[in-house]
C-alpha atoms as a PDB file:
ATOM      1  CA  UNK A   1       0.000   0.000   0.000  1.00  0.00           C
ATOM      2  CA  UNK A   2       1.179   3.430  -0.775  1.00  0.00           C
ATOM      3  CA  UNK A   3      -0.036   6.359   0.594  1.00  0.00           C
ATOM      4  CA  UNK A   4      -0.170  10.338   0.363  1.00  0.00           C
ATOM      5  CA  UNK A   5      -1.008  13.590   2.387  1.00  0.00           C
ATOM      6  CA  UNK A   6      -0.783  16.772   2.858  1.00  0.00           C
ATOM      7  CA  UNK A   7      -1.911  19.898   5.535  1.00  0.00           C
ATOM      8  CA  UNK A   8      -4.749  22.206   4.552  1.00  0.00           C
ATOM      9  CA  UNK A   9      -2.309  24.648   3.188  1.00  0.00           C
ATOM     10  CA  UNK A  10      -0.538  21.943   1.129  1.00  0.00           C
ATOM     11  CA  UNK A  11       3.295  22.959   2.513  1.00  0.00           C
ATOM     12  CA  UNK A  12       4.157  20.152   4.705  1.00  0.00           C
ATOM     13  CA  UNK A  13       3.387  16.528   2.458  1.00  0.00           C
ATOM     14  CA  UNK A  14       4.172  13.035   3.506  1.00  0.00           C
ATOM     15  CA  UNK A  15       4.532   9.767   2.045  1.00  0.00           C
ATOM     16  CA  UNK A  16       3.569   6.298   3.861  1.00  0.00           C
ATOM     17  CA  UNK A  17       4.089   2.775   2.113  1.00  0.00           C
ATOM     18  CA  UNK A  18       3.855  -0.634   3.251  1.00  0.00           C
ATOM     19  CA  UNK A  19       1.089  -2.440   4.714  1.00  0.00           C
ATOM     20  CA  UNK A  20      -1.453  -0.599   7.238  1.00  0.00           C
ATOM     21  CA  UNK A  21      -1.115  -2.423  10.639  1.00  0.00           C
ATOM     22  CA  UNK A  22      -4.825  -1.039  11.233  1.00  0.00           C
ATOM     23  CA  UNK A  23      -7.475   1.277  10.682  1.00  0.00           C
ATOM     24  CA  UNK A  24      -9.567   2.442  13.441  1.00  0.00           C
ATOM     25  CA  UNK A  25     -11.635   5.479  15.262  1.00  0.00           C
ATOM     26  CA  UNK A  26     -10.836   6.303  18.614  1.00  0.00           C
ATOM     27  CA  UNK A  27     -13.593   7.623  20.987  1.00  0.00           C
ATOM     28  CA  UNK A  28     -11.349   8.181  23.904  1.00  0.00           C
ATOM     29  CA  UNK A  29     -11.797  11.697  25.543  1.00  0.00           C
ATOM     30  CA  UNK A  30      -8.009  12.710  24.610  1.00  0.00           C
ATOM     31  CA  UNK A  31      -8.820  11.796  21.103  1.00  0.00           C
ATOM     32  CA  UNK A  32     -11.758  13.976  21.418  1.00  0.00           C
ATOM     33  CA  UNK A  33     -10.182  16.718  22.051  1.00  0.00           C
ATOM     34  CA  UNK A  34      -7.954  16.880  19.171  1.00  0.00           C
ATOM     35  CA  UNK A  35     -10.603  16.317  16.640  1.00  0.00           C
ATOM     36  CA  UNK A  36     -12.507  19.031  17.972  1.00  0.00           C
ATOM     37  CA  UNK A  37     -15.433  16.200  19.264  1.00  0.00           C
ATOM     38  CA  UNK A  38     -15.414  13.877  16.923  1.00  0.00           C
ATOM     39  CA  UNK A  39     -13.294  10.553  17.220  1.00  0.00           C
ATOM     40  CA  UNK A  40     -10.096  10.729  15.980  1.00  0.00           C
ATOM     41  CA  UNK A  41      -9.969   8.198  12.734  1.00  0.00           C
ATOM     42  CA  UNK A  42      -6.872   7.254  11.870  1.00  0.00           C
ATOM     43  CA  UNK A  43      -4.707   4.159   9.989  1.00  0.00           C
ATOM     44  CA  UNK A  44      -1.914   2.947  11.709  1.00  0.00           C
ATOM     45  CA  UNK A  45       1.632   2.604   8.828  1.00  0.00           C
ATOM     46  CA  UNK A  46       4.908   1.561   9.326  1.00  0.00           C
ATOM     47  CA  UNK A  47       7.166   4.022  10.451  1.00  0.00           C
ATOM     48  CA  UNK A  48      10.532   3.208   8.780  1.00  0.00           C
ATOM     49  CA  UNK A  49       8.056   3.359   5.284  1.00  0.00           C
ATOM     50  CA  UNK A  50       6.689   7.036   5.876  1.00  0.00           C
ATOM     51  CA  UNK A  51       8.587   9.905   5.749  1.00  0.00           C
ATOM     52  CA  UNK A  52       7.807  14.104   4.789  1.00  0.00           C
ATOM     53  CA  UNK A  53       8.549  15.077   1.790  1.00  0.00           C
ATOM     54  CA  UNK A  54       8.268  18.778   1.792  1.00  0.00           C
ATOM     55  CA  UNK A  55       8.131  20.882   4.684  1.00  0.00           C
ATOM     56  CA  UNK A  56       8.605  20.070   8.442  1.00  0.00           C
ATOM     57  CA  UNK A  57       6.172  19.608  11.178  1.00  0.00           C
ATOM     58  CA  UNK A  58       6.300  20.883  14.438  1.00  0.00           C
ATOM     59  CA  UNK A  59       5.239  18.593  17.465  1.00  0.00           C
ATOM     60  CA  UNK A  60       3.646  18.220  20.465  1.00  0.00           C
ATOM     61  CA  UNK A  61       3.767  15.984  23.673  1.00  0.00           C
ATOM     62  CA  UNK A  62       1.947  16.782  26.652  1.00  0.00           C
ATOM     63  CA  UNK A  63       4.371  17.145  29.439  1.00  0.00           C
ATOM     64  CA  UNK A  64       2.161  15.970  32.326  1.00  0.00           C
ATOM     65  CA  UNK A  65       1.760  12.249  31.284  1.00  0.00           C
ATOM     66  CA  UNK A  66       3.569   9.714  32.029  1.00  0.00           C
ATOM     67  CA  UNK A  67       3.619   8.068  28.035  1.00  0.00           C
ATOM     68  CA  UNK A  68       2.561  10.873  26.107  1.00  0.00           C
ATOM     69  CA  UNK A  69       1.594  10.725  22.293  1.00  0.00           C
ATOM     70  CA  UNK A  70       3.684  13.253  20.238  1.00  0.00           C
ATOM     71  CA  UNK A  71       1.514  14.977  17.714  1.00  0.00           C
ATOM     72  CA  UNK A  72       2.770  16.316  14.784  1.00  0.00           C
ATOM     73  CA  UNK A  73       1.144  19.174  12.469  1.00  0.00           C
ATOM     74  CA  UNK A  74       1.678  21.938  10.493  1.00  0.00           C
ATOM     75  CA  UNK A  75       3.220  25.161  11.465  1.00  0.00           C
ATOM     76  CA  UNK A  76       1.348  27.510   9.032  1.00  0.00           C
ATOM     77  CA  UNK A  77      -2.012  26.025   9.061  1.00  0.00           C
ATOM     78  CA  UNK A  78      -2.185  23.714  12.145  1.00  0.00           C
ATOM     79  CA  UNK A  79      -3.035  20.582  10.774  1.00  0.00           C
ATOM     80  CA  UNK A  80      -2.486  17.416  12.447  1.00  0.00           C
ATOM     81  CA  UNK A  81      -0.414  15.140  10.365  1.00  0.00           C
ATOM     82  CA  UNK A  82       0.150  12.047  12.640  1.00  0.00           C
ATOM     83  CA  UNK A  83       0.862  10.448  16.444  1.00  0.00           C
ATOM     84  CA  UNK A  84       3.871   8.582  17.266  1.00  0.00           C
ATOM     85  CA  UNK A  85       2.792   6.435  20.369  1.00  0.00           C
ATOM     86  CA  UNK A  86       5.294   4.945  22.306  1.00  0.00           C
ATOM     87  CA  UNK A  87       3.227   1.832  23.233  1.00  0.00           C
ATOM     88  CA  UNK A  88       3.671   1.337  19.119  1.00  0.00           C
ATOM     89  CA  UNK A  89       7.413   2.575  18.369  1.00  0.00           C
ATOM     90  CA  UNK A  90       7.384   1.108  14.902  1.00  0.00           C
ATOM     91  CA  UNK A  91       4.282   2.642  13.689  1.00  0.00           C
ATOM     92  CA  UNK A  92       2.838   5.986  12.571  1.00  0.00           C
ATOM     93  CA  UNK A  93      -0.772   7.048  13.167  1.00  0.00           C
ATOM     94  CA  UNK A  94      -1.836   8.977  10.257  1.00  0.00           C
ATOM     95  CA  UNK A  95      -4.684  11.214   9.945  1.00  0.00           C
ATOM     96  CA  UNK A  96      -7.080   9.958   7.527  1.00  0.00           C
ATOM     97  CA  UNK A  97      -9.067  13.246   6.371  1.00  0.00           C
ATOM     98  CA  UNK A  98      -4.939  14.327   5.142  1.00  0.00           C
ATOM     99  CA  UNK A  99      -4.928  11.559   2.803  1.00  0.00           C
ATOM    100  CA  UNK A 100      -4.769  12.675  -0.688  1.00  0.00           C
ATOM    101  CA  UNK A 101      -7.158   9.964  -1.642  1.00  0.00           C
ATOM    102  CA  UNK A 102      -8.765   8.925   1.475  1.00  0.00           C
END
């Protein structure tokens, strides 16, 4: 499987290949939050296959938990790009809605 995405503004893009370890939506009041309500839908890719190819992200980790998620987004526009978890060091959560062809 190959994959593509970009932010809103189109200045940060990645690239994801291999197979998807899973696809799922996440209700969890954290995952709430950063979806503005909704659950956070996402599809889990390797992380040595995905990689940006234009632009960097900026990232975020909250510093109060003890296993914190780092987000990464956009810094113009603010989208979220992915998680890196580390309960799952070899994988990526991508966003699906910055799929080029979700």
């Amino acid at each position: 499987m190959h994959l593509t995405g970009r932010c809103y503004c189109a200045r940060l893009r990645y690239d994801a290949s291999g197979e998807a370890l899973f696809r799922i939506q996440c209700h969890c009041r954290e995952c709430q939050y950063i979806s503005g309500g909704s659950p956070n839908v996402v599809i889990g890719m390797p992380a040595t296959g995905s990689s940006y190819l234009g632009g960097t992200p900026n990232s975020f980790a909250r510093p109060d938990l003890p296993a914190p998620v780092t987000r990464e987004f956009c810094p113009d526009c603010g989208t979220h790009i992915l998680t890196r978890s580390p309960r799952l060091p070899d994988a990526v959560l991508i966003k699906v809605g910055t799929l080029v062809d979700p």
